[in-house]
Protein backbone atom coordinates (compact mmCIF):
# COMPACT_ATOMS: atom_id res chain seq x y z
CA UNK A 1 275.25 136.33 176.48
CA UNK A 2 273.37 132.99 178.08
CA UNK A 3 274.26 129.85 176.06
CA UNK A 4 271.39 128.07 174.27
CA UNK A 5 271.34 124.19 173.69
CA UNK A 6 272.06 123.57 170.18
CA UNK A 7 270.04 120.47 169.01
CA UNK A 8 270.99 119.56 165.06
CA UNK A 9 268.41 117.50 163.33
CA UNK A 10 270.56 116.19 160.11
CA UNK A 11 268.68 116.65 156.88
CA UNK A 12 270.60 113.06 155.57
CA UNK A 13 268.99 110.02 153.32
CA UNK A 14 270.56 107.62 155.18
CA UNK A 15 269.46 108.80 158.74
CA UNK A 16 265.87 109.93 157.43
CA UNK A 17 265.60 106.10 155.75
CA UNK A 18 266.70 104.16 158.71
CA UNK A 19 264.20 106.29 160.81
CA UNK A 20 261.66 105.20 159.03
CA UNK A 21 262.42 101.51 159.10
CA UNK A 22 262.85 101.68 163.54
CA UNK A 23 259.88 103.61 163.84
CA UNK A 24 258.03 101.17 162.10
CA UNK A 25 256.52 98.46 164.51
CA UNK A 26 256.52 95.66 161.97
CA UNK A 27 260.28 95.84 161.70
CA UNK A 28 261.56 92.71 163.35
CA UNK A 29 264.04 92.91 166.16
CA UNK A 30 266.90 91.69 163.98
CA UNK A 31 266.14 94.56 161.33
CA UNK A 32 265.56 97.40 164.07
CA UNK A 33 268.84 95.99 165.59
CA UNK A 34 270.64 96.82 162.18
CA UNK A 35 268.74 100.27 161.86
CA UNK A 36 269.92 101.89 165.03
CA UNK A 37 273.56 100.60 164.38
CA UNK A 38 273.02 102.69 161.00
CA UNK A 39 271.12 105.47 162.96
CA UNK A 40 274.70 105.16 165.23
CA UNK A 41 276.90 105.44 162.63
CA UNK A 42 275.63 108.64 160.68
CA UNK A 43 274.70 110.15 164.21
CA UNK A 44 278.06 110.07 165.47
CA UNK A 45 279.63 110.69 161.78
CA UNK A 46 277.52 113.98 162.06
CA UNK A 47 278.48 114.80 165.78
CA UNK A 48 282.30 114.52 165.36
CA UNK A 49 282.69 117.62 163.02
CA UNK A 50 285.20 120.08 164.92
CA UNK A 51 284.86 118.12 167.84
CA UNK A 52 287.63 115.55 167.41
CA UNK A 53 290.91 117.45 167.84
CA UNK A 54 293.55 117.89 164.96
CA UNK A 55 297.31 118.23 164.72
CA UNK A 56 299.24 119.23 161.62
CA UNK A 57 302.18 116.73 160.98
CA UNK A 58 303.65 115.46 157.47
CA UNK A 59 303.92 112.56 155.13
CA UNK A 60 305.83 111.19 152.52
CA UNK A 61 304.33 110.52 149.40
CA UNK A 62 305.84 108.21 147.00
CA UNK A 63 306.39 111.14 145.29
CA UNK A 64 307.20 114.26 147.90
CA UNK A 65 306.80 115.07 151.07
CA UNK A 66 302.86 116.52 152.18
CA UNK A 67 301.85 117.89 154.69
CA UNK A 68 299.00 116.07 156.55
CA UNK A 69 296.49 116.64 159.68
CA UNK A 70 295.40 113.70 162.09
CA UNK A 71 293.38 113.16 164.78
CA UNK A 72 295.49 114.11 167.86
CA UNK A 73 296.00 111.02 170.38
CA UNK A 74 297.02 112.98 173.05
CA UNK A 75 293.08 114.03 173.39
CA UNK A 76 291.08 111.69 175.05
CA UNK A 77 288.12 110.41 173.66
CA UNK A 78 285.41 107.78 175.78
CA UNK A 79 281.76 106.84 174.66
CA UNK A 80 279.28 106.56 177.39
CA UNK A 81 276.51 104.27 176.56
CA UNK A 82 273.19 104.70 178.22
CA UNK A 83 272.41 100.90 179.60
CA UNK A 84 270.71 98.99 177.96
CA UNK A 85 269.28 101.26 174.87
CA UNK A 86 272.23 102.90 174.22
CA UNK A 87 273.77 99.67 173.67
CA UNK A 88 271.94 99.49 170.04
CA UNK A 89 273.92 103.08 168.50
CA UNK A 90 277.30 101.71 170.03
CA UNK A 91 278.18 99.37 167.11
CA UNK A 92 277.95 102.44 165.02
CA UNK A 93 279.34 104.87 166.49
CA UNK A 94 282.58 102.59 167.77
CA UNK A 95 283.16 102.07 163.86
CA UNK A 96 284.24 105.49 163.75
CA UNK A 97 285.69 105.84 166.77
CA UNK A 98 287.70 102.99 167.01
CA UNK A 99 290.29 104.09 170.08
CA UNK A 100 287.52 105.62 172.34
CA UNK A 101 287.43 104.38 175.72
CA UNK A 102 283.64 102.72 176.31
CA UNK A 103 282.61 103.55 179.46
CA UNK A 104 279.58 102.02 180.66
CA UNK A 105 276.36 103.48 182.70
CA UNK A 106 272.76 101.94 183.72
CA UNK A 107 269.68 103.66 184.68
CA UNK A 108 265.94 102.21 185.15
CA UNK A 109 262.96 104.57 185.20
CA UNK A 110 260.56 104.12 187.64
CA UNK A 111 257.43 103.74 185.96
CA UNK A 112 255.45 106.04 188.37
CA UNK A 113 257.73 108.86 189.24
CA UNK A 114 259.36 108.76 185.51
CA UNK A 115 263.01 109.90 187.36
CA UNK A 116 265.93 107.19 186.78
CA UNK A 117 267.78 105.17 189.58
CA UNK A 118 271.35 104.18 188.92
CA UNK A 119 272.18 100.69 189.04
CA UNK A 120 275.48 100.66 187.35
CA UNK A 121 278.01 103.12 187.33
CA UNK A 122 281.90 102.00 185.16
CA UNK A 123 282.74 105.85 185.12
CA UNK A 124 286.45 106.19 186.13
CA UNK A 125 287.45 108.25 189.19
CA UNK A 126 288.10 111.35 187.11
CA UNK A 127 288.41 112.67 183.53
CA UNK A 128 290.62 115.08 181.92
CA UNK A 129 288.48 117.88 181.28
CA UNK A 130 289.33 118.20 177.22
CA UNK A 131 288.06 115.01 177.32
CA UNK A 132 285.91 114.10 174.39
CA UNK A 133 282.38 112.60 175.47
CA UNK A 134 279.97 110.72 173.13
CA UNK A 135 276.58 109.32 174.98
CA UNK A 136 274.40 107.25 172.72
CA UNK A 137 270.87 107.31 174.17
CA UNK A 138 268.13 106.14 171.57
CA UNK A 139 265.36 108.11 173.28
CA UNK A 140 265.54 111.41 175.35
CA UNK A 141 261.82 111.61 176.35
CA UNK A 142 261.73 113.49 180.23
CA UNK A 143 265.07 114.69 180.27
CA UNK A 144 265.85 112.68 183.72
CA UNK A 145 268.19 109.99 182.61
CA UNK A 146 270.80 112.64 180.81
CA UNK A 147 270.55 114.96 183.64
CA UNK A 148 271.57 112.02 186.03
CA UNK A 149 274.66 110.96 183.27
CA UNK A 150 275.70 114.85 182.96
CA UNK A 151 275.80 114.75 186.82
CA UNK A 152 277.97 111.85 187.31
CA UNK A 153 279.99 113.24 184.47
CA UNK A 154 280.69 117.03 186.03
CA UNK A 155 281.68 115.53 189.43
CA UNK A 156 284.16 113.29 187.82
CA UNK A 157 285.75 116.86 186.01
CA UNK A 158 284.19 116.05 182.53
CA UNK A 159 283.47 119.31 180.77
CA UNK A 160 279.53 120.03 179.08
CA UNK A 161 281.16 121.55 175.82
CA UNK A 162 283.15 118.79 174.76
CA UNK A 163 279.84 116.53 175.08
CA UNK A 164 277.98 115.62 172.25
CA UNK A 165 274.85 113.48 172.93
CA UNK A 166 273.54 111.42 169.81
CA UNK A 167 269.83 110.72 169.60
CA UNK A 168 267.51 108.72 167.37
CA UNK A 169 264.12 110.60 168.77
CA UNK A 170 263.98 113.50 171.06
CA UNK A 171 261.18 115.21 173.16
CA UNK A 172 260.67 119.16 174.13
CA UNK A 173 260.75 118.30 177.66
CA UNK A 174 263.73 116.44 177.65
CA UNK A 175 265.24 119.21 175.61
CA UNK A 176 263.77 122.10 177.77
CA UNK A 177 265.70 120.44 180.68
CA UNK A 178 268.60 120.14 179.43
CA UNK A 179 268.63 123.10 177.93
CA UNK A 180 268.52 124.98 181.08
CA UNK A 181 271.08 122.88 183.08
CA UNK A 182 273.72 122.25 180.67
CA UNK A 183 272.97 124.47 177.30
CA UNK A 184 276.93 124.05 176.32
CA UNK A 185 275.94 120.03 175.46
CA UNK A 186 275.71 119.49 171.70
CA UNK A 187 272.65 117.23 170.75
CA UNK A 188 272.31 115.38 167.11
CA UNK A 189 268.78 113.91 167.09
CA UNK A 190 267.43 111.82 164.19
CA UNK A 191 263.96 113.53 164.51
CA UNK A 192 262.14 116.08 167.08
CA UNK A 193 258.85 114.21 168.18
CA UNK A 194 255.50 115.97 169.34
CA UNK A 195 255.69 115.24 172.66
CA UNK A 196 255.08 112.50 175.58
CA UNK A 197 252.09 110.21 176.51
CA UNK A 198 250.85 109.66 180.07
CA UNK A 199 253.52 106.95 180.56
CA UNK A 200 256.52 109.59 179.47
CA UNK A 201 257.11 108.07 176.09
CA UNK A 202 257.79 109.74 173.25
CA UNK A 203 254.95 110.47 170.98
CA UNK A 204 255.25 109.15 167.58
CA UNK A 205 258.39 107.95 169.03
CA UNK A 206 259.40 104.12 168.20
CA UNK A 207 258.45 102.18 171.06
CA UNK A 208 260.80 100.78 173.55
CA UNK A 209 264.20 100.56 171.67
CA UNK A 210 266.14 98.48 174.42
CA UNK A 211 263.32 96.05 174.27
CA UNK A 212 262.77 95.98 170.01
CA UNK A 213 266.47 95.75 170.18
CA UNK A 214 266.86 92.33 172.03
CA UNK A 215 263.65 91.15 171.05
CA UNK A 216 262.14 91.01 174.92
């Protein structure tokens, strides 16, 4: 049976609030800056179920011994950043993954073709392919900056199914083409937006979130 993408929209209060206040454009930069770190934190908090890997071990209570499961160190984890948006959800998401390796990656659209160029690659020479992989990218909106970060990622040995990709808006087409090159990704994705405008943004969307971000 083919794999399909699975793309989890999380029916929370705290996500569907601090949507609203990011999408709104008369939220200052220092308030938007404080949303997606929310959006970042709940995002990831959803994204980590059965992904982190567990080990059984035990404890002693002041009163007995109990048993007791932790997150096994032995397993890799890294979180990839998507320069400069994905900058915003890191705060968030590195509160709850405090040991992850931050590896760093930076792509600029070009405004006429839409595709990404790669200005800045921090990706180490290989990674163990249980590796755990968190990307925050605010916006997937064409699909052509995660398809270039999946492809740096599966040369270097990471593994699609241990992915998980956190969003704060996402687009069909974006989803469509992923979808079809690497369906075993996991996506959690604030909202699902309409669609994109003639300039391949995302349609309510919230504007440019590396710009609201630093205020440029």
């Amino acid at each position: 049976m083919a794999l399909k993408l699975r793309v989890y929209v999380p029916n929370h209060p705290l996500v569907q609030h601090w949507l609203g206040v990011a999408r709104d454009e008369a939220t200052p930069s220092v308030l938007f800056r404080s949303a997606m770190t929310e959006l970042g934190r709940w995002l990831t908090y959803e994204a980590i179920r059965d992904w982190l890997p567990m080990m059984e071990n035990g404890v002693q209570t002041p009163l007995a011994p109990c048993p007791a499961n932790f997150i096994n160190p032995d397993v890799p984890v890294a979180v990839i950043p998507v320069l400069r948006a994905g900058l915003s959800l890191l705060d968030g998401a590195q509160t709850l993954l405090p040991l992850a390796s931050i590896y760093h990656i930076g792509l600029a659209r070009d405004e006429e073709t839409l595709e990404p160029t790669c200005y800045l690659n921090r990706f180490p020479d290989s990674f163990q392919p249980d590796t755990r992989i968190l990307i925050p990218e605010p916006m997937l909106a064409t699909g052509g900056t995660m398809l270039t970060v999946m492809e740096e990622l599966t040369k270097r040995g990471a593994s699609p199914e241990w992915v998980r990709i956190i969003s704060v808006v996402a687009a069909p087409n974006a989803l469509q083409r992923l979808g079809d090159r690497y369906p075993e990704v996991v996506i959690y994705s604030a909202a699902i937006d309409e669609g994109l405008n003639d300039q391949g943004f995302i349609v309510p969307g919230l504007g440019d979130a590396g710009d609201r971000t630093f205020g440029t």
